[in-house]
Each structure stands twice: as C-alpha cells, then as structure tokens.
Protein backbone atom coordinates (compact mmCIF):
# COMPACT_ATOMS: atom_id res chain seq x y z
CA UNK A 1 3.88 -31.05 41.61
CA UNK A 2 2.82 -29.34 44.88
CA UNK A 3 5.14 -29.89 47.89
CA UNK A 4 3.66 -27.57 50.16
CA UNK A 5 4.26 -30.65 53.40
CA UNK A 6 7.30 -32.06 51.78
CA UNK A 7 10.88 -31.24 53.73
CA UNK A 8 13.61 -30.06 51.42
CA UNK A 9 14.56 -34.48 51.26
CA UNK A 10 11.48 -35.09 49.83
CA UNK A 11 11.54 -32.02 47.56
CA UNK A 12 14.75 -32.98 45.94
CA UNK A 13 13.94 -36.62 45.21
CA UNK A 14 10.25 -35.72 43.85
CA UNK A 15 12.54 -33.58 41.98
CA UNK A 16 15.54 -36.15 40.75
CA UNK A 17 12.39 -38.64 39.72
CA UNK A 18 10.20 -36.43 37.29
CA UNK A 19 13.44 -34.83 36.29
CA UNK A 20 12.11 -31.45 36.78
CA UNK A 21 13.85 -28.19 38.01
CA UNK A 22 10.94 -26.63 40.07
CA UNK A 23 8.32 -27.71 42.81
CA UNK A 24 5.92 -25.27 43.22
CA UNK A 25 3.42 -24.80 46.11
CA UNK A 26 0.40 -23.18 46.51
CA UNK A 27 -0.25 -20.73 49.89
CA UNK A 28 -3.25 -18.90 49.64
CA UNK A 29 -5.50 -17.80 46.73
CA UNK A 30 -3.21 -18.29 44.03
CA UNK A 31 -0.46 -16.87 45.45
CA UNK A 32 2.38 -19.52 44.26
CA UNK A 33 5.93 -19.94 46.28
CA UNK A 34 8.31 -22.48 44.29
CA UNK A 35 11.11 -24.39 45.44
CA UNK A 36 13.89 -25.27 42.57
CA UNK A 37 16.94 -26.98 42.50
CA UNK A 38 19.49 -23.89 42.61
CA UNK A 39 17.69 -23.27 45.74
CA UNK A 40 17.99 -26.79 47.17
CA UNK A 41 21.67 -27.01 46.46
CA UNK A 42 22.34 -23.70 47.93
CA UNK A 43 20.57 -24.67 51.16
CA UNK A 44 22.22 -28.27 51.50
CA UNK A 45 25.62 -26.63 50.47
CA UNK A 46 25.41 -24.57 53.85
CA UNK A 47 24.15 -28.09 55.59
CA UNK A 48 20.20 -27.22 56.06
CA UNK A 49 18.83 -29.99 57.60
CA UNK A 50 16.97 -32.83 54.78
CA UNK A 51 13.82 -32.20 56.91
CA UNK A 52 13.53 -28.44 57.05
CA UNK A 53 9.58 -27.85 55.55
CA UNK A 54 10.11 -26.85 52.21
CA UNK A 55 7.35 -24.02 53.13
CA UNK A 56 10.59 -22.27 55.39
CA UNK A 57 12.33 -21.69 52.66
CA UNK A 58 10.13 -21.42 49.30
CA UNK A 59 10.49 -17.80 47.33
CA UNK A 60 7.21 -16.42 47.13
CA UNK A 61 5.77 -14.20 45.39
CA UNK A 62 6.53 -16.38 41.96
CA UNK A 63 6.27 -14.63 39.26
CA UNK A 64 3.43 -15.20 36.75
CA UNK A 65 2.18 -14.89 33.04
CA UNK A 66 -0.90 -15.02 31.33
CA UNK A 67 -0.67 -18.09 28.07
CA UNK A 68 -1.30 -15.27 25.27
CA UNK A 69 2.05 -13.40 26.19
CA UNK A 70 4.18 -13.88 23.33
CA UNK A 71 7.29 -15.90 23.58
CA UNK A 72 9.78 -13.13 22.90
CA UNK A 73 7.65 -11.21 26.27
CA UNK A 74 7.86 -13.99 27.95
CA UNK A 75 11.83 -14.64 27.69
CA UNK A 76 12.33 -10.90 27.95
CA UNK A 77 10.63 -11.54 31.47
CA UNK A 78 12.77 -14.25 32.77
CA UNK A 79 15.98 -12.25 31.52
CA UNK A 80 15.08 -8.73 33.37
CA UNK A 81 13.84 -10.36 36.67
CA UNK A 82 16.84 -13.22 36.37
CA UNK A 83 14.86 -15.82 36.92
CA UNK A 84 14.89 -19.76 35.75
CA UNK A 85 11.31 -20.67 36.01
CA UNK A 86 8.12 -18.47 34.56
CA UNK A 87 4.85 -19.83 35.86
CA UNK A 88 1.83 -19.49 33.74
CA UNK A 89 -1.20 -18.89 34.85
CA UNK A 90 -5.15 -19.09 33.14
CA UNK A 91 -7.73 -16.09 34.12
CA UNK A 92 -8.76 -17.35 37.85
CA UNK A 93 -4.77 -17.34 38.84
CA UNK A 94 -5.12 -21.34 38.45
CA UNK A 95 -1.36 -22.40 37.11
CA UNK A 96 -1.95 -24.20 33.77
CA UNK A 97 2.24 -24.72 32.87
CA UNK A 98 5.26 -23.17 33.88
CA UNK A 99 8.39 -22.41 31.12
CA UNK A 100 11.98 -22.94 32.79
CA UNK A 101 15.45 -21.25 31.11
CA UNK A 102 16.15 -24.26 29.65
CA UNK A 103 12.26 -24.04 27.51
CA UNK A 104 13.46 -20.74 26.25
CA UNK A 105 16.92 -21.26 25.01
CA UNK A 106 15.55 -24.65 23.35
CA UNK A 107 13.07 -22.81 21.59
CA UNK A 108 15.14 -20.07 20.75
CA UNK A 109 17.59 -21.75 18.69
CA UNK A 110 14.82 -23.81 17.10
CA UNK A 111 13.88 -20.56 15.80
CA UNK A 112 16.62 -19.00 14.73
C-alpha cells in the first residue's frame, strides 16, 4: 500500500484494516520511505496532529534486499540494522514483497 498523500489518520486506519505493520511510499526512482506502526504510535503518543502528511515524517532511505538473499542473510539484516520491516526489491528497484520481524521469527521456529 502506498500512502505517499495520506496524513498519519489515514495511514493508521489503512493500516488497522489490512492488518499490516508498514505503509510504504515511493519518492523518487525507487527510493522507498515507509511509515509503520511503532512510528505512528510514537508520533500520536507526543500528540502529532491525525493530519500531519505522512511524507513529514516517513524514514527514508528503507532498507532493501534482492529475493535470492537467503533467509538466514536476510534475518541477519534486520537484526544488525534493528529494524522490523525488510523491503524486497526485483532488479529495476521495483518492490516485489517486504518481510516484517514477525515473518522471520515465524519462520524461524518452523525451522527449527
């Protein structure tokens, strides 16, 4: 879901409806910012206004990994930047999935 128009409001019911974690938005050739819901609850816990652009406050740069990294790469990623959300991309920088924390540690005890 893009919400590159949406105010943080908007963001956090698109949010509450698909029951997804993330929103991400795209600025300018491929380069990805992305909203989640740690951030929106941080922001509203201080009393940012429901209509603040979601743009003012996205993190950017997000970041990204090609589909053939393997999985164990791939968590090892999200652990050493401390991230949630680990956006994949194809070779043109065109996102084609994203995995959040929660994919990982799902997986990971499915495999062990």
């Amino acid at each position: 879901m893009c919400c590159r128009n949406a105010h943080l409001g908007e963001a956090a019911s698109q949010m509450a409806a698909a029951h997804i974690s993330s929103l991400l938005s795209c600025q300018v050739m491929h380069r990805w910012a992305i909203i989640t819901e740690r951030d929106l609850l941080r922001l509203l816990s201080t009393h940012a206004a429901r209509e603040t652009p979601v743009s003012e406050v996205m993190s950017a740069p997000v970041l990204t990994a090609s589909p053939d990294l393997g999985f164990t790469s791939a968590y090892a990623q999200v652990l050493n930047h401390h991230i949630r959300h680990l956006v994949v991309v194809d070779a043109t920088g065109s996102v084609i999935g994203m995995a959040s924390e929660t994919d990982f540690r799902t997986t990971w005890v499915r495999i062990c």
